[in-house]
PDB file of N, CA and C in Angstrom:
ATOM      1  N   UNK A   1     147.400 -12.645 -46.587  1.00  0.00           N
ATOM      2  CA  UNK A   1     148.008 -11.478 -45.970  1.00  0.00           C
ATOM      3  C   UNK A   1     146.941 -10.420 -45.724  1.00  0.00           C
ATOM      4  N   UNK A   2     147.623  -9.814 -44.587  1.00  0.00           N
ATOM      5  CA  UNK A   2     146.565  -8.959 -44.544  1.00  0.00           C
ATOM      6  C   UNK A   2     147.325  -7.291 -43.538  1.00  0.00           C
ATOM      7  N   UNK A   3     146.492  -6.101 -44.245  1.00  0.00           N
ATOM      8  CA  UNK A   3     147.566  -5.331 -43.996  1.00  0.00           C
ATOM      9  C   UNK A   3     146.528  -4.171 -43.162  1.00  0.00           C
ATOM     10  N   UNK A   4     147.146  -4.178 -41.886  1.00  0.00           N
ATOM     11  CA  UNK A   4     146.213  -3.188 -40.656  1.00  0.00           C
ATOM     12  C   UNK A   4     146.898  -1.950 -40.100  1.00  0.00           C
ATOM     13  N   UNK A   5     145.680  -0.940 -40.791  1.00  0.00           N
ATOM     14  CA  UNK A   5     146.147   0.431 -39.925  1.00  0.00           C
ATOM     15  C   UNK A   5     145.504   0.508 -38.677  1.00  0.00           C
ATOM     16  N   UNK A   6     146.296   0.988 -37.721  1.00  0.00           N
ATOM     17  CA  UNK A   6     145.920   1.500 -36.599  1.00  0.00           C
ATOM     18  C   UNK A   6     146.400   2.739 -36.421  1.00  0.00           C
ATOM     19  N   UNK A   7     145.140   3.885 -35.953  1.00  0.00           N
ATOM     20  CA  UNK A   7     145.301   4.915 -35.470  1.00  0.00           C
ATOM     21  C   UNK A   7     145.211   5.035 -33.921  1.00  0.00           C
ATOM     22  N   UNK A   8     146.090   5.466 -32.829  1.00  0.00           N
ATOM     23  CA  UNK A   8     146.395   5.461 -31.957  1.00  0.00           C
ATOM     24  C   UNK A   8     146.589   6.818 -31.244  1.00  0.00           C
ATOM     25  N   UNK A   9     145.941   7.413 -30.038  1.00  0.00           N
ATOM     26  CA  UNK A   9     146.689   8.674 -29.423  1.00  0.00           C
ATOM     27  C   UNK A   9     148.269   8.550 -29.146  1.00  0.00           C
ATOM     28  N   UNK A  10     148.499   9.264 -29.095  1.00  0.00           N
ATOM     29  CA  UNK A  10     150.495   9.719 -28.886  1.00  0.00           C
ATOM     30  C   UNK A  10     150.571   9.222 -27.469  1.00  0.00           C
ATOM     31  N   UNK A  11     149.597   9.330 -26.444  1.00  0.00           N
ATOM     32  CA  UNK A  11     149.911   9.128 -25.291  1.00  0.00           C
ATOM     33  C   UNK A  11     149.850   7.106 -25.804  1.00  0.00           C
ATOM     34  N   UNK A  12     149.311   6.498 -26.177  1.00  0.00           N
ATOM     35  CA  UNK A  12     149.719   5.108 -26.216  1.00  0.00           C
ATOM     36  C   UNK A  12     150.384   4.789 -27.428  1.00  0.00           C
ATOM     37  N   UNK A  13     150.921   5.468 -27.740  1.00  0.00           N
ATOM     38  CA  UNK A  13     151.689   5.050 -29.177  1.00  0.00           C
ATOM     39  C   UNK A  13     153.136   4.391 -28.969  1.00  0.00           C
ATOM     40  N   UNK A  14     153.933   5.010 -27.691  1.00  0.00           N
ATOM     41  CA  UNK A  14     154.971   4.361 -27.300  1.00  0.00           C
ATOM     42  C   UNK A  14     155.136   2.954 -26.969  1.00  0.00           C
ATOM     43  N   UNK A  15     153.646   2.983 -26.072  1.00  0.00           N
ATOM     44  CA  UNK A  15     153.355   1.495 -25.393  1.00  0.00           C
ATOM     45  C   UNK A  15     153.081   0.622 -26.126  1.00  0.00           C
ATOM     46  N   UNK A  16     152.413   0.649 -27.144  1.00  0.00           N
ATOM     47  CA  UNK A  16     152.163  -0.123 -28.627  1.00  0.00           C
ATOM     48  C   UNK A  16     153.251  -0.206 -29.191  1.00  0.00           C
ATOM     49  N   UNK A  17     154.091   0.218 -29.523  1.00  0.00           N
ATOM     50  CA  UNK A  17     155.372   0.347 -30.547  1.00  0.00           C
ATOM     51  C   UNK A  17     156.173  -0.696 -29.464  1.00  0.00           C
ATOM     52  N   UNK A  18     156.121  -0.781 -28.026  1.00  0.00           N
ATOM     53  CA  UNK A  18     157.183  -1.468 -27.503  1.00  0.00           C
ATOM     54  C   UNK A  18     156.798  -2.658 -27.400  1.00  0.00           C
ATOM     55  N   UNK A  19     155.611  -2.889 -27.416  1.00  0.00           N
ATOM     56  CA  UNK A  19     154.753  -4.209 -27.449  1.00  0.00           C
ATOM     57  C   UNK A  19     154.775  -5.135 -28.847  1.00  0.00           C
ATOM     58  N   UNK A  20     154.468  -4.182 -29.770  1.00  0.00           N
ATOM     59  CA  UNK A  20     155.020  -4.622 -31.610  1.00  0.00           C
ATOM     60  C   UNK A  20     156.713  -5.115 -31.063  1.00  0.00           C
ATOM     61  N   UNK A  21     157.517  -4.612 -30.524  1.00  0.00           N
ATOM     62  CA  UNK A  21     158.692  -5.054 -30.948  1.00  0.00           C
ATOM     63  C   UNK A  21     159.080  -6.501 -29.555  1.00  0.00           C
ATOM     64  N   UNK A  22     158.444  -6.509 -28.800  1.00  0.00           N
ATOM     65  CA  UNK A  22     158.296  -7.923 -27.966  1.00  0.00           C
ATOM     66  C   UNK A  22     157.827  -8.923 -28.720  1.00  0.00           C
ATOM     67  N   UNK A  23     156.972  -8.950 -29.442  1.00  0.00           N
ATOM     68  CA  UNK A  23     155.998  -9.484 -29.922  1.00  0.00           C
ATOM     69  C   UNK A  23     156.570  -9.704 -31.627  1.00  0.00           C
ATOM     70  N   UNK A  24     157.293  -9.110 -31.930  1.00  0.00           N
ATOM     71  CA  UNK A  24     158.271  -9.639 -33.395  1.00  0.00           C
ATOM     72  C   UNK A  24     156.980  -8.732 -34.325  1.00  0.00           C
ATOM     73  N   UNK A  25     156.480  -8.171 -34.376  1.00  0.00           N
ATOM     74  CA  UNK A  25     155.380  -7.681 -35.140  1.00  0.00           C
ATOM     75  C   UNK A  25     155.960  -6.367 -35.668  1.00  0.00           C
ATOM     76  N   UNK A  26     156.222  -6.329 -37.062  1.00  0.00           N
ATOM     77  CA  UNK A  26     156.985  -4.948 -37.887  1.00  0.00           C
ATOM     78  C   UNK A  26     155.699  -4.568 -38.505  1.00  0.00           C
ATOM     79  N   UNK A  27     155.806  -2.985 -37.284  1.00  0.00           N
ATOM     80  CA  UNK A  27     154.966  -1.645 -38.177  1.00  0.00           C
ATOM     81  C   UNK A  27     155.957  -0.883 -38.794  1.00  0.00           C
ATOM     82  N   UNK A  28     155.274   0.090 -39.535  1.00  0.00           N
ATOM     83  CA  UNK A  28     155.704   1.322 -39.730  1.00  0.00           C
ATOM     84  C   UNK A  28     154.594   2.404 -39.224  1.00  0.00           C
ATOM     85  N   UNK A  29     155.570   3.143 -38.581  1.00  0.00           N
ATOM     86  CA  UNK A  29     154.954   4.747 -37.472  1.00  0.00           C
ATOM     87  C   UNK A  29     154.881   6.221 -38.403  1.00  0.00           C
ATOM     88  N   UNK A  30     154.077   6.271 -38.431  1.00  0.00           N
ATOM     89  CA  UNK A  30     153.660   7.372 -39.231  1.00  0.00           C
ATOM     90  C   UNK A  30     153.159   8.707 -38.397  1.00  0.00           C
ATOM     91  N   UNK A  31     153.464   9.931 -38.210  1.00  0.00           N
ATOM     92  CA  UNK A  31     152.773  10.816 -37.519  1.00  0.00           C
ATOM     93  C   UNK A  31     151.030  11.029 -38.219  1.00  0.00           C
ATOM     94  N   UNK A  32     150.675  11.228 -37.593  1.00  0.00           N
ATOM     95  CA  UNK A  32     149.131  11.452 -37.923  1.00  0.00           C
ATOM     96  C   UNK A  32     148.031  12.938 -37.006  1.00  0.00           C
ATOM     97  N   UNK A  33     147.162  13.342 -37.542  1.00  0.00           N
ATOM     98  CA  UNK A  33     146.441  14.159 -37.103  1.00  0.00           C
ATOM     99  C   UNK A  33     144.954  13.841 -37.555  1.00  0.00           C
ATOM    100  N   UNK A  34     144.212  14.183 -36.592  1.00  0.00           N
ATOM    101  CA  UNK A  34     142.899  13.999 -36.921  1.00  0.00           C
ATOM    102  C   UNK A  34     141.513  13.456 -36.048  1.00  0.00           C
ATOM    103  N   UNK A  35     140.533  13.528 -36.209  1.00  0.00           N
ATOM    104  CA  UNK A  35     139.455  13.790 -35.158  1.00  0.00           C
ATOM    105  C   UNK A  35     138.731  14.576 -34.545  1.00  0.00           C
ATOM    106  N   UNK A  36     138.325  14.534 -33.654  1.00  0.00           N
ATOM    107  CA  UNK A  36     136.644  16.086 -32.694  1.00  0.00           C
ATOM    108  C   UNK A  36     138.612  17.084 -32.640  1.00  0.00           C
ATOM    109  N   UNK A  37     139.021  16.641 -32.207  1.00  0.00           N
ATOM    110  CA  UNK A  37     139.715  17.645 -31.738  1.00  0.00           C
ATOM    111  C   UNK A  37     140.892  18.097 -32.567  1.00  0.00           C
ATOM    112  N   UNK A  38     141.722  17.469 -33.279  1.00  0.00           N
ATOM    113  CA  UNK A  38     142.160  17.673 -34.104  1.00  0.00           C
ATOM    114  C   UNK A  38     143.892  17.329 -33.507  1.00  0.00           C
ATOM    115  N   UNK A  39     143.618  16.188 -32.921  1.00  0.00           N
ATOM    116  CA  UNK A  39     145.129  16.015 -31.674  1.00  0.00           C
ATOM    117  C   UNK A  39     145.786  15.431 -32.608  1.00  0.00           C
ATOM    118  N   UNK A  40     147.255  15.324 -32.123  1.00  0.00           N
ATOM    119  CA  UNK A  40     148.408  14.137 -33.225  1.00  0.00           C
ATOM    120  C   UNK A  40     147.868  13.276 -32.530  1.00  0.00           C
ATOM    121  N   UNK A  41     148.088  12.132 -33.379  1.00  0.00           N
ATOM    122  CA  UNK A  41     147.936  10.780 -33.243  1.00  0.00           C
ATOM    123  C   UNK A  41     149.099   9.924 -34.040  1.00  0.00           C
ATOM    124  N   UNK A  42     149.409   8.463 -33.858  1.00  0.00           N
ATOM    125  CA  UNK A  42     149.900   7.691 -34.808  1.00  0.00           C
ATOM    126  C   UNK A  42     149.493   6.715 -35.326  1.00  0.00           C
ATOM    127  N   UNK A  43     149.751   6.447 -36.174  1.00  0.00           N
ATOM    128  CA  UNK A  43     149.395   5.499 -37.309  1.00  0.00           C
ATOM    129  C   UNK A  43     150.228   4.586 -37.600  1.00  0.00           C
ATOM    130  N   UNK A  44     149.991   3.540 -36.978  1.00  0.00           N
ATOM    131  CA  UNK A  44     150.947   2.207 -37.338  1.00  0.00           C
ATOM    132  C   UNK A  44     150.120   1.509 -38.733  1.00  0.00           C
ATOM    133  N   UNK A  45     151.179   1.356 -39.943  1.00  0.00           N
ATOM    134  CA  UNK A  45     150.711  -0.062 -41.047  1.00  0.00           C
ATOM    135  C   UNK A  45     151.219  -0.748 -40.897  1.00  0.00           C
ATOM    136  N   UNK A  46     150.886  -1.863 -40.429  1.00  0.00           N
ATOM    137  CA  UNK A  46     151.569  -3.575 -40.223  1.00  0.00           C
ATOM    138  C   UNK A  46     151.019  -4.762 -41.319  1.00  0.00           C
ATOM    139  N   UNK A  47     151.435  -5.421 -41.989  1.00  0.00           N
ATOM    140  CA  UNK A  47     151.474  -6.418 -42.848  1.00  0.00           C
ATOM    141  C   UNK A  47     151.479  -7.727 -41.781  1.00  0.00           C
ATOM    142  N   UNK A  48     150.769  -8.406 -42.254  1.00  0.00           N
ATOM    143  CA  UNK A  48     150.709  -9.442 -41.313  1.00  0.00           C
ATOM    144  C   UNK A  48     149.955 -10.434 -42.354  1.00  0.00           C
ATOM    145  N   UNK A  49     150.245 -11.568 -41.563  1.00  0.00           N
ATOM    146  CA  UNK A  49     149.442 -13.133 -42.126  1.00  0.00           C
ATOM    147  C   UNK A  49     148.291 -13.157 -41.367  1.00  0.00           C
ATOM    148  N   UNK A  50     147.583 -13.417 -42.229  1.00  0.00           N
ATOM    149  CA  UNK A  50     145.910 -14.042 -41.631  1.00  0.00           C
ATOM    150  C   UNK A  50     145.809 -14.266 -40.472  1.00  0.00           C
ATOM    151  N   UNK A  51     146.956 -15.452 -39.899  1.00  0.00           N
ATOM    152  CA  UNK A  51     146.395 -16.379 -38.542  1.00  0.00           C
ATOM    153  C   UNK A  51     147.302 -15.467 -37.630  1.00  0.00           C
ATOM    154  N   UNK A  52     147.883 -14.594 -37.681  1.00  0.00           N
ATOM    155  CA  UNK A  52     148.501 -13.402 -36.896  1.00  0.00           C
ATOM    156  C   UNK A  52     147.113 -12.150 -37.052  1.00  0.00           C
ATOM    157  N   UNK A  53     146.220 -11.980 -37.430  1.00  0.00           N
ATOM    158  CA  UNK A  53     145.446 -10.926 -37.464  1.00  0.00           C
ATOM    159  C   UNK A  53     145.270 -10.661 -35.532  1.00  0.00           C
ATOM    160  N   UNK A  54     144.317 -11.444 -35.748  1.00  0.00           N
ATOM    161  CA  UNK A  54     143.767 -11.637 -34.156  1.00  0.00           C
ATOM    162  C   UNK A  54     144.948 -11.477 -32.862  1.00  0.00           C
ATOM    163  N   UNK A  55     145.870 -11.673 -32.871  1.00  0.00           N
ATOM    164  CA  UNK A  55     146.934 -11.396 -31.927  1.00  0.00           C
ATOM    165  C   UNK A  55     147.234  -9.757 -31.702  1.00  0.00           C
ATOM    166  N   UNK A  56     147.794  -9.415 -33.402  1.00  0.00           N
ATOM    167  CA  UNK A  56     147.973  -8.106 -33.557  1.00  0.00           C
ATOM    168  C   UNK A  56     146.723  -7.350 -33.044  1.00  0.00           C
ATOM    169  N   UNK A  57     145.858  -7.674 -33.293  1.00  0.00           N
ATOM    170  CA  UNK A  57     144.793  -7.022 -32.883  1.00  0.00           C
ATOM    171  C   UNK A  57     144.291  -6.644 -31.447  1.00  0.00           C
ATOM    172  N   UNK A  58     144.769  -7.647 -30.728  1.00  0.00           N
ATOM    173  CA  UNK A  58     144.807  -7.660 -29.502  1.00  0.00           C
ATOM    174  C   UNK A  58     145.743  -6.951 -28.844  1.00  0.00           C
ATOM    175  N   UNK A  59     146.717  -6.728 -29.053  1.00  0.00           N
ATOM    176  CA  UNK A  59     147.747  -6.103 -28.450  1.00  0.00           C
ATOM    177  C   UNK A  59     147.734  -4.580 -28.584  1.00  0.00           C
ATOM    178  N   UNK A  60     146.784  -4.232 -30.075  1.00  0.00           N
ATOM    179  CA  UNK A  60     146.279  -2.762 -30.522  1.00  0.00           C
ATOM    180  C   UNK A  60     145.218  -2.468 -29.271  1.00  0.00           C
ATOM    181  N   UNK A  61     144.588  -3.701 -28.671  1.00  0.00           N
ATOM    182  CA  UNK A  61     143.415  -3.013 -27.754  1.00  0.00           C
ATOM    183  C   UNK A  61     143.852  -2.883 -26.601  1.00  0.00           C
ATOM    184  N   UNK A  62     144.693  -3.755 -26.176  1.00  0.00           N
ATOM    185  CA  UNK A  62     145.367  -3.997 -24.461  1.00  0.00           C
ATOM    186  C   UNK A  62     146.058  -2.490 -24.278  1.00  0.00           C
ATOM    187  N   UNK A  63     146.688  -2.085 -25.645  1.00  0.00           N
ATOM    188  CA  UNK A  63     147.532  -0.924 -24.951  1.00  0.00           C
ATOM    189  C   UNK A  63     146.658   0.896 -25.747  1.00  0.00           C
ATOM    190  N   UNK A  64     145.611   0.581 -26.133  1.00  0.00           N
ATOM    191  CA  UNK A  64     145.196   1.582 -26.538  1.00  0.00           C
ATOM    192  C   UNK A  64     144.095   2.210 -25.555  1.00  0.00           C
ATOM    193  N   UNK A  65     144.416   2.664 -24.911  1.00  0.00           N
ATOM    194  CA  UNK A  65     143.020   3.258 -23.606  1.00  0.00           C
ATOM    195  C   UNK A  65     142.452   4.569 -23.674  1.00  0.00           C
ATOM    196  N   UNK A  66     140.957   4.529 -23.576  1.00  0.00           N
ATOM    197  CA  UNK A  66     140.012   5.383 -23.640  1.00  0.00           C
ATOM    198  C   UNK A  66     140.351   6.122 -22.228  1.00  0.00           C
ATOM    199  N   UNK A  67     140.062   7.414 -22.364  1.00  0.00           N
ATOM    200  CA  UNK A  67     140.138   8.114 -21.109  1.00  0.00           C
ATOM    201  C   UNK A  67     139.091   9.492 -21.226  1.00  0.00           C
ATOM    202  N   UNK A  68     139.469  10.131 -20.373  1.00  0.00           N
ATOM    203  CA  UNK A  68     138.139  11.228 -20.111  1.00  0.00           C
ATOM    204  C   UNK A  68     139.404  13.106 -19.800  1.00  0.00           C
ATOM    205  N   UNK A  69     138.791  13.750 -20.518  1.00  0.00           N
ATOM    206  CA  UNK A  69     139.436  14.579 -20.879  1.00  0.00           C
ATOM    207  C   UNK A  69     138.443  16.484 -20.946  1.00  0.00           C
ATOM    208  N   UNK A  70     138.790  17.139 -20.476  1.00  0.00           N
ATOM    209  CA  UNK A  70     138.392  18.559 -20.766  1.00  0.00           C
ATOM    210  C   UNK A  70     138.904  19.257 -21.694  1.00  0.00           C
ATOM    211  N   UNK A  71     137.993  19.981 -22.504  1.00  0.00           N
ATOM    212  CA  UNK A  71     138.007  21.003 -23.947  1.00  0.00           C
ATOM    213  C   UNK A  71     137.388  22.085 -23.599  1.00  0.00           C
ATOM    214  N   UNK A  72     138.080  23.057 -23.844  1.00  0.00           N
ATOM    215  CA  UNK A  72     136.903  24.309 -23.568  1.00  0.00           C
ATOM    216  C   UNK A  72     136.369  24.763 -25.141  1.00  0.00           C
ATOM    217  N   UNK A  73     135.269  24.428 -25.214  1.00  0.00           N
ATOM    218  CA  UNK A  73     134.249  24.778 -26.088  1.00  0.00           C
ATOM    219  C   UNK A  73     134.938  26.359 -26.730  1.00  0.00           C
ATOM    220  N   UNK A  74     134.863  26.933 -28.007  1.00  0.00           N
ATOM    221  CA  UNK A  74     135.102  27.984 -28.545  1.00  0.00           C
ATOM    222  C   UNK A  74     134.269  28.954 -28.174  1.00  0.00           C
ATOM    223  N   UNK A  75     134.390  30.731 -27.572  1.00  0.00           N
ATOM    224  CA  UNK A  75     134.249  31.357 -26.463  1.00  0.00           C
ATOM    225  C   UNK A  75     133.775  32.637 -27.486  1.00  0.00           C
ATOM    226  N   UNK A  76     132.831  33.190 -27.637  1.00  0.00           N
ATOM    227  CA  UNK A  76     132.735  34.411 -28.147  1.00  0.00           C
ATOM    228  C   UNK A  76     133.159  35.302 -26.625  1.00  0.00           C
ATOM    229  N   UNK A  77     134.517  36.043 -26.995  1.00  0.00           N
ATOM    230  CA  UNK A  77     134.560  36.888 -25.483  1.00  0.00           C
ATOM    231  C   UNK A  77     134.625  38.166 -26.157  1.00  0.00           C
ATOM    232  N   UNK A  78     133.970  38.577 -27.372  1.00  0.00           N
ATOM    233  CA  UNK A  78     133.376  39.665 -27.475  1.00  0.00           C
ATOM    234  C   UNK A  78     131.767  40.293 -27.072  1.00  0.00           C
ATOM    235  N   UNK A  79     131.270  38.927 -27.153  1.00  0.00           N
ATOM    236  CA  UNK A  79     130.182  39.103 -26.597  1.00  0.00           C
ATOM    237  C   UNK A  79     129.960  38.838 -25.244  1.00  0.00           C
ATOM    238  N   UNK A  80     131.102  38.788 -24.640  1.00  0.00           N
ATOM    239  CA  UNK A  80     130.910  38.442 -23.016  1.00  0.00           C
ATOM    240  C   UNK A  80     130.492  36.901 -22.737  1.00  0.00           C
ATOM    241  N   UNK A  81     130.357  35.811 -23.438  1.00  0.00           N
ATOM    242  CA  UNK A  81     129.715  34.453 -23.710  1.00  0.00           C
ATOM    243  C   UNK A  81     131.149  33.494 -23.144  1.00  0.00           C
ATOM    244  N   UNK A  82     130.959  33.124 -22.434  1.00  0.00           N
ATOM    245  CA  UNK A  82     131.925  32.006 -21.705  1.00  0.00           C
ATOM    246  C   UNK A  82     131.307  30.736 -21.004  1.00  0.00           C
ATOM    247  N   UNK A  83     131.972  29.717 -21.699  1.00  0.00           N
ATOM    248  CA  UNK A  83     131.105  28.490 -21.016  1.00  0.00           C
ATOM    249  C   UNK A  83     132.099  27.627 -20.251  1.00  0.00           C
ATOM    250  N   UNK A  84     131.500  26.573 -19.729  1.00  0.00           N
ATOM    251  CA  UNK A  84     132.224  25.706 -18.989  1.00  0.00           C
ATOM    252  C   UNK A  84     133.184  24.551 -19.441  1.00  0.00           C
ATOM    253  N   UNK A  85     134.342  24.366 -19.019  1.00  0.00           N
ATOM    254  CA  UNK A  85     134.735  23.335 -19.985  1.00  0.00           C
ATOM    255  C   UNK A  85     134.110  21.847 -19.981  1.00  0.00           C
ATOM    256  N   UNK A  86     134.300  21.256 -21.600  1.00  0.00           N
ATOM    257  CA  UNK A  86     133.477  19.820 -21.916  1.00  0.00           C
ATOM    258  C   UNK A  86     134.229  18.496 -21.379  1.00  0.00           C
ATOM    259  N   UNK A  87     133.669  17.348 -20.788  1.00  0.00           N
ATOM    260  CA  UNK A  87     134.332  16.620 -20.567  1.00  0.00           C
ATOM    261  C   UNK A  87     134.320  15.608 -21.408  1.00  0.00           C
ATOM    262  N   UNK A  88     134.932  15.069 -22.499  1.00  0.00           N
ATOM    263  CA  UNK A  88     135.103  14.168 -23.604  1.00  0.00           C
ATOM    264  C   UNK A  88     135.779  13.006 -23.314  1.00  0.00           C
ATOM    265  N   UNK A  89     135.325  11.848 -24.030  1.00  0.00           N
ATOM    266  CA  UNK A  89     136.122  10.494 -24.016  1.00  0.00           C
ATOM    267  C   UNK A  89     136.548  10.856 -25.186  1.00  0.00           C
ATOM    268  N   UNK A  90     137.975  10.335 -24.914  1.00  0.00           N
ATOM    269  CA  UNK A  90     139.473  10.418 -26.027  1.00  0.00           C
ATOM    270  C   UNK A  90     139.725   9.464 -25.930  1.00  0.00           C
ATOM    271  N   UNK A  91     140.739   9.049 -27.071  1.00  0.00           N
ATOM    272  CA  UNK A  91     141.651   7.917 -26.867  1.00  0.00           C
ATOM    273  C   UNK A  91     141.207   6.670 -27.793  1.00  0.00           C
ATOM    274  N   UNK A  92     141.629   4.855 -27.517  1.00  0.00           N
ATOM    275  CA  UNK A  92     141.392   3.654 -28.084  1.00  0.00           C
ATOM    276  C   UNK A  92     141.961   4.063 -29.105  1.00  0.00           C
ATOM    277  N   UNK A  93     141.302   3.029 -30.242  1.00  0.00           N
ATOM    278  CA  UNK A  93     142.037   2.866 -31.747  1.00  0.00           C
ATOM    279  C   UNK A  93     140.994   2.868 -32.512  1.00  0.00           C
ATOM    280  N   UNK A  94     141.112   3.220 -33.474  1.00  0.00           N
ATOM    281  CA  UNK A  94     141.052   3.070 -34.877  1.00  0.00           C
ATOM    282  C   UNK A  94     141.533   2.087 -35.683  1.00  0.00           C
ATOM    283  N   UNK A  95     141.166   1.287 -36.350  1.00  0.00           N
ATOM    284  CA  UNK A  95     141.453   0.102 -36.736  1.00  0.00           C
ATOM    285  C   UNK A  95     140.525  -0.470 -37.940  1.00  0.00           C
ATOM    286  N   UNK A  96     141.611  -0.599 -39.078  1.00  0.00           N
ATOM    287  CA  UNK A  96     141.225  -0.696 -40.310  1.00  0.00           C
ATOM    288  C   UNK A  96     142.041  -2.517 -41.301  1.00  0.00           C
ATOM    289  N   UNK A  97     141.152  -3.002 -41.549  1.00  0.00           N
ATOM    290  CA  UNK A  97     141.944  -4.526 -41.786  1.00  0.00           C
ATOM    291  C   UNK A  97     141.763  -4.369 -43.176  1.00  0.00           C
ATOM    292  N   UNK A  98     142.616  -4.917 -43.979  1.00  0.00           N
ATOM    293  CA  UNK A  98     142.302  -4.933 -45.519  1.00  0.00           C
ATOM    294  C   UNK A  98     142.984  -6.303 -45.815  1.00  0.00           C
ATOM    295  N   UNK A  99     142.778  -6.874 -46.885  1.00  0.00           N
ATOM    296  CA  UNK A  99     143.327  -7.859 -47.732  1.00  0.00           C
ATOM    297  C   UNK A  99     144.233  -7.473 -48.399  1.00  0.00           C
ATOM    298  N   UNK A 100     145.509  -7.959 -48.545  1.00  0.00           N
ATOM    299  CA  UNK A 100     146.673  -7.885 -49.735  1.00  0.00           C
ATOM    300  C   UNK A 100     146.795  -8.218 -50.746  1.00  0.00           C
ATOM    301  N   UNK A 101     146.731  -8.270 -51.827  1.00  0.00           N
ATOM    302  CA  UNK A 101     147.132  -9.084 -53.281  1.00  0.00           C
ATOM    303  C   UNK A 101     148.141  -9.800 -53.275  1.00  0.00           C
ATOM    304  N   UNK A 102     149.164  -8.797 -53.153  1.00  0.00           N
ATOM    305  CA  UNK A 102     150.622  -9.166 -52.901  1.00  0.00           C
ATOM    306  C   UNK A 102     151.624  -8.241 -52.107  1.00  0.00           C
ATOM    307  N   UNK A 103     152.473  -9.421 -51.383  1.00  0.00           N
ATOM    308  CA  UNK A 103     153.673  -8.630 -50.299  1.00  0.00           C
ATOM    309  C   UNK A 103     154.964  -8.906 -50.979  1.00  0.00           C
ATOM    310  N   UNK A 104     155.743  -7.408 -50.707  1.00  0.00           N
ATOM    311  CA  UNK A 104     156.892  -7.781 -51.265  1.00  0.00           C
ATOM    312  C   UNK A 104     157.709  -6.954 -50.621  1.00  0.00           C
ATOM    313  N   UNK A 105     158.584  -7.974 -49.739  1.00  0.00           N
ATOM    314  CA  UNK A 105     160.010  -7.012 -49.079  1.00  0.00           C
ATOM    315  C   UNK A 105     161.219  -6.853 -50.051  1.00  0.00           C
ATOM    316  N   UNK A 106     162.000  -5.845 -49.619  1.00  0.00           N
ATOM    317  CA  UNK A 106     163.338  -5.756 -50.424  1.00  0.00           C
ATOM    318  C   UNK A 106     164.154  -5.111 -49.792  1.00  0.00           C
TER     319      UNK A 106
END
């Protein structure tokens, strides 16, 4: 067994969650925060068998997409100091695999 977090932006978190449930694959959705910017995100933990890793995994990348995004940098406008806004890649996953000891539903 083996038990995988994925951290995900909110903008693909729906598309993942609908894909887990085509696909028979039980997460649990967790709200999440964190990163350069400090955006929500979600956090799926899924339990899975070994020879299911690689599938799940795949379906975390197909629907998790990098994109390109503007931040405006923090502005001293006491000192008259204003800059241009940054253009950042956001987005994909985060993705963490661990080993289980033991699974136990109830």
């Amino acid at each position: 067994m083996k038990l995988i977090y994925a951290i995900v932006q909110n903008k693909d978190a729906g598309r993942l969650s609908k894909k887990f449930n085509e696909n028979n694959v039980r997460a649990t959705k967790l709200a999440s925060t964190g990163g350069f910017l400090s955006e929500d995100n979600t956090t799926f933990i899924i339990g899975t068998e070994d020879e299911k890793v690689d599938s799940v995994l795949e379906l975390i990348k197909d629907c998790s997409q990098k994109r390109k995004e503007f931040v405006n940098p923090v502005v001293n406008s006491h000192a008259g100091e204003f800059t241009q806004p940054l253009e950042i890649t956001v987005g994909g996953a985060i993705v963490f695999v661990t080993p289980v000891d033991e699974f136990k539903r109830f």
